[in-house]
C-alpha atoms as a PDB file:
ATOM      1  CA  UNK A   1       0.863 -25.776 -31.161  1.00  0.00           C
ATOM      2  CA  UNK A   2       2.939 -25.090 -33.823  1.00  0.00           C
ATOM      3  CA  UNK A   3       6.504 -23.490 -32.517  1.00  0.00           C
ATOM      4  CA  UNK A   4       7.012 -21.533 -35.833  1.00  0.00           C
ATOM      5  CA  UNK A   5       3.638 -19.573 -35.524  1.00  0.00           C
ATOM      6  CA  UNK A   6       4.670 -16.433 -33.823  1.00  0.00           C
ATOM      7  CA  UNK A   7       0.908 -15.194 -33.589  1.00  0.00           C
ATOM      8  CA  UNK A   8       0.200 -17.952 -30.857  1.00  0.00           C
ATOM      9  CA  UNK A   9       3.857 -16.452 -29.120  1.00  0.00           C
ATOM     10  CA  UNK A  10       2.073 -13.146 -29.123  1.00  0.00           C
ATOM     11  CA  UNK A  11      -1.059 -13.758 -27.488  1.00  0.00           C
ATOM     12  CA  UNK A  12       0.284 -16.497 -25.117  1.00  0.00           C
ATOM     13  CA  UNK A  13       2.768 -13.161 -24.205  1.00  0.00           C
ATOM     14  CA  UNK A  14      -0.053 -10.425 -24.287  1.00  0.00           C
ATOM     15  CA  UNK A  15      -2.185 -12.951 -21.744  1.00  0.00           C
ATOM     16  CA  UNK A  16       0.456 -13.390 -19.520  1.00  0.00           C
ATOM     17  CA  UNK A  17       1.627 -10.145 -19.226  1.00  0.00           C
ATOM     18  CA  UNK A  18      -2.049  -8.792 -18.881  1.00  0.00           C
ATOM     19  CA  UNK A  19      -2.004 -11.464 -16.099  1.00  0.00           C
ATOM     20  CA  UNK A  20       1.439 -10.135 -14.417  1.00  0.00           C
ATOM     21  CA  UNK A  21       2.844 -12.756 -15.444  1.00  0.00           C
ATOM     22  CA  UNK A  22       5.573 -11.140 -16.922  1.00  0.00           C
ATOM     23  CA  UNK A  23       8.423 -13.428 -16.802  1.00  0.00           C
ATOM     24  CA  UNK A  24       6.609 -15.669 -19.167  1.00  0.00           C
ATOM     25  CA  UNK A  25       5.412 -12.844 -21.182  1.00  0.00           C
ATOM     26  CA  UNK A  26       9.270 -12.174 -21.852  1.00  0.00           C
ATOM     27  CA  UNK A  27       9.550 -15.517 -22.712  1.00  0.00           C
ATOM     28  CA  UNK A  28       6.887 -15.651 -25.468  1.00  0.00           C
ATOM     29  CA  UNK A  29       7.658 -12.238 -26.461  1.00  0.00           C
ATOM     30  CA  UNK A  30      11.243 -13.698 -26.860  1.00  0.00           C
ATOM     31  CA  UNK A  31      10.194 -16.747 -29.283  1.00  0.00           C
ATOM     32  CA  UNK A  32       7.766 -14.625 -30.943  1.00  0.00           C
ATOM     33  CA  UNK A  33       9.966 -11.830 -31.889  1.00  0.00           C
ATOM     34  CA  UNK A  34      12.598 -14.114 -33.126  1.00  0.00           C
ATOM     35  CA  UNK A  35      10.239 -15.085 -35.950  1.00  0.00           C
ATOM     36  CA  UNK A  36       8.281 -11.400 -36.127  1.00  0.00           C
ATOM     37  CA  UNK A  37      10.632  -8.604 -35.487  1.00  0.00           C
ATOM     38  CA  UNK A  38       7.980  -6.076 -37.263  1.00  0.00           C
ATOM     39  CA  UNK A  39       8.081  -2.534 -34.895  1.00  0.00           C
ATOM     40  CA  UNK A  40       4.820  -3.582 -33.477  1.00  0.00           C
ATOM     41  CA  UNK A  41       5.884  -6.617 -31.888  1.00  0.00           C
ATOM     42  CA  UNK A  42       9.078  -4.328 -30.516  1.00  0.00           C
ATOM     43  CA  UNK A  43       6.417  -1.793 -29.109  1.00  0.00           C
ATOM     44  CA  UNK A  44       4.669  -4.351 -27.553  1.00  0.00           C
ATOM     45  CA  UNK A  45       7.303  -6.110 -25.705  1.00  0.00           C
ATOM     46  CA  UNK A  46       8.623  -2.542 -24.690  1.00  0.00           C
ATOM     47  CA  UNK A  47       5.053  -2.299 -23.061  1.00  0.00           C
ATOM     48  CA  UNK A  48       5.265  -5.111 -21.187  1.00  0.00           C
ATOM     49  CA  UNK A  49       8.853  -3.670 -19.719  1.00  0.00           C
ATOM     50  CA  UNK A  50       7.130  -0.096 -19.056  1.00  0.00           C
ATOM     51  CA  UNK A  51       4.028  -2.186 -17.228  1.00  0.00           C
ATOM     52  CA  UNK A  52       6.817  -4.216 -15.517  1.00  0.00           C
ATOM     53  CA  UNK A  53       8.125  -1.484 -13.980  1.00  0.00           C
ATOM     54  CA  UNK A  54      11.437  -1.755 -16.107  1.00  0.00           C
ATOM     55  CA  UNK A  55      11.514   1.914 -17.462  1.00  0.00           C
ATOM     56  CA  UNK A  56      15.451   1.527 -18.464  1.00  0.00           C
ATOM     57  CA  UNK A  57      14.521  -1.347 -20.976  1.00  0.00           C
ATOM     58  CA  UNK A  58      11.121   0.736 -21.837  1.00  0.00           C
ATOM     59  CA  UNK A  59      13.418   3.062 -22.427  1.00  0.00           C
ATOM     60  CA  UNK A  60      16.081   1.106 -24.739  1.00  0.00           C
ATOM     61  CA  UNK A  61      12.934  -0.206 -26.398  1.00  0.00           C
ATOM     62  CA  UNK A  62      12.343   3.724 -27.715  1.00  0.00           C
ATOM     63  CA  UNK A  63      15.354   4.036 -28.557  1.00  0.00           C
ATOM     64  CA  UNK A  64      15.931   1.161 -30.739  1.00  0.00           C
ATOM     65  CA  UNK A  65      12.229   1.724 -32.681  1.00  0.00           C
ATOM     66  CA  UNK A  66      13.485   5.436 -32.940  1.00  0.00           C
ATOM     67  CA  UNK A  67      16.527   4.047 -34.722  1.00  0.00           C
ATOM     68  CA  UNK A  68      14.764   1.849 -36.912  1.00  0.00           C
ATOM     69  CA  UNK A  69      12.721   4.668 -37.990  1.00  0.00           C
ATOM     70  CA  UNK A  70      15.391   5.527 -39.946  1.00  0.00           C
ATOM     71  CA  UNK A  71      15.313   2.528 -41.961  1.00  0.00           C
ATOM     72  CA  UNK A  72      11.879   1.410 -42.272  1.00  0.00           C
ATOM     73  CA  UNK A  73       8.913   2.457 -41.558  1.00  0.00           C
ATOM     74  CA  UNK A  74       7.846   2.368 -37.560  1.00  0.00           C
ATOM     75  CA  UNK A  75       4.303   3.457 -36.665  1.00  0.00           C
ATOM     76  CA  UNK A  76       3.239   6.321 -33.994  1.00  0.00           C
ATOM     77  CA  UNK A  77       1.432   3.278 -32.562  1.00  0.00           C
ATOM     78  CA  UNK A  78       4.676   1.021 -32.409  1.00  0.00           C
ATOM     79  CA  UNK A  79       6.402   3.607 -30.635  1.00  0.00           C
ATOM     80  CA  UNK A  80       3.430   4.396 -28.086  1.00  0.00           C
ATOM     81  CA  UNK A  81       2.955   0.871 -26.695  1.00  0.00           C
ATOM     82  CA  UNK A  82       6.318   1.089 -25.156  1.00  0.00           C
ATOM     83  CA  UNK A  83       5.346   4.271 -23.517  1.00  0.00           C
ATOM     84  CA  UNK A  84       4.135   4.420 -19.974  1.00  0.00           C
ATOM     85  CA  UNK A  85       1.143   6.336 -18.620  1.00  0.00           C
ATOM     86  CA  UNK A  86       3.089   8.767 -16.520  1.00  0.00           C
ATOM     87  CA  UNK A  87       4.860   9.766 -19.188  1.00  0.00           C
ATOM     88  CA  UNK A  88       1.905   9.800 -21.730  1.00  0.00           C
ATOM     89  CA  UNK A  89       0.675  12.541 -18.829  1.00  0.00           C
ATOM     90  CA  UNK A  90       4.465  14.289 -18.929  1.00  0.00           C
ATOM     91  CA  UNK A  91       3.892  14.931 -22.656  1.00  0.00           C
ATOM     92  CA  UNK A  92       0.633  15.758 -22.647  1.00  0.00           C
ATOM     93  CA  UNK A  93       1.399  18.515 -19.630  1.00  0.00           C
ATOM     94  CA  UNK A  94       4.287  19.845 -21.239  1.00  0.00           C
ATOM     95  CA  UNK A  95       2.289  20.166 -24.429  1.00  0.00           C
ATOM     96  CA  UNK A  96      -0.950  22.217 -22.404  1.00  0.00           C
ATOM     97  CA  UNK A  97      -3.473  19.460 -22.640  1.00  0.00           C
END
């Protein structure tokens, strides 16, 4: 495997998180994002801390793509990986849906 590929990072991290594996998710996320740091690879590992049950660093996660937004371009998408399902349901009740 070739160390400098971060797309192998990423999946190895997606699998083990999907898995519950999450401290080697971190891990991969970690490498992977050291040679990616686009917004979607930031959502993604902010997902992994929401499904982790690590709101506060979900949380930091938001606030650091919402920061970014104001220097580059950060997708809707980007942003809603990091989000968790209760609070998917919070803004979708406070909105009427």
């Amino acid at each position: 495997m070739d160390r400098y590929y971060y797309p192998t990072h990423f999946a190895l991290a997606v699998v083990h998180g999907q898995l519950g594996n999450f401290s080697k998710a971190f891990e991969e996320f970690e490498k992977a994002s050291q040679l990616d740091d686009s917004p979607q690879m930031i959502g993604f590992l902010g997902h992994v801390y929401a499904v982790s049950h690590n709101p506060d660093k979900a949380q930091r996660v938001l606030e650091e793509m919402k920061r970014q937004r104001t220097e580059r371009y950060v997708s809707a998408y980007a942003v809603a990986l990091g989000v968790t399902p209760e609070r998917f349901k919070a803004i979708a009740d406070s909105i009427g849906r």
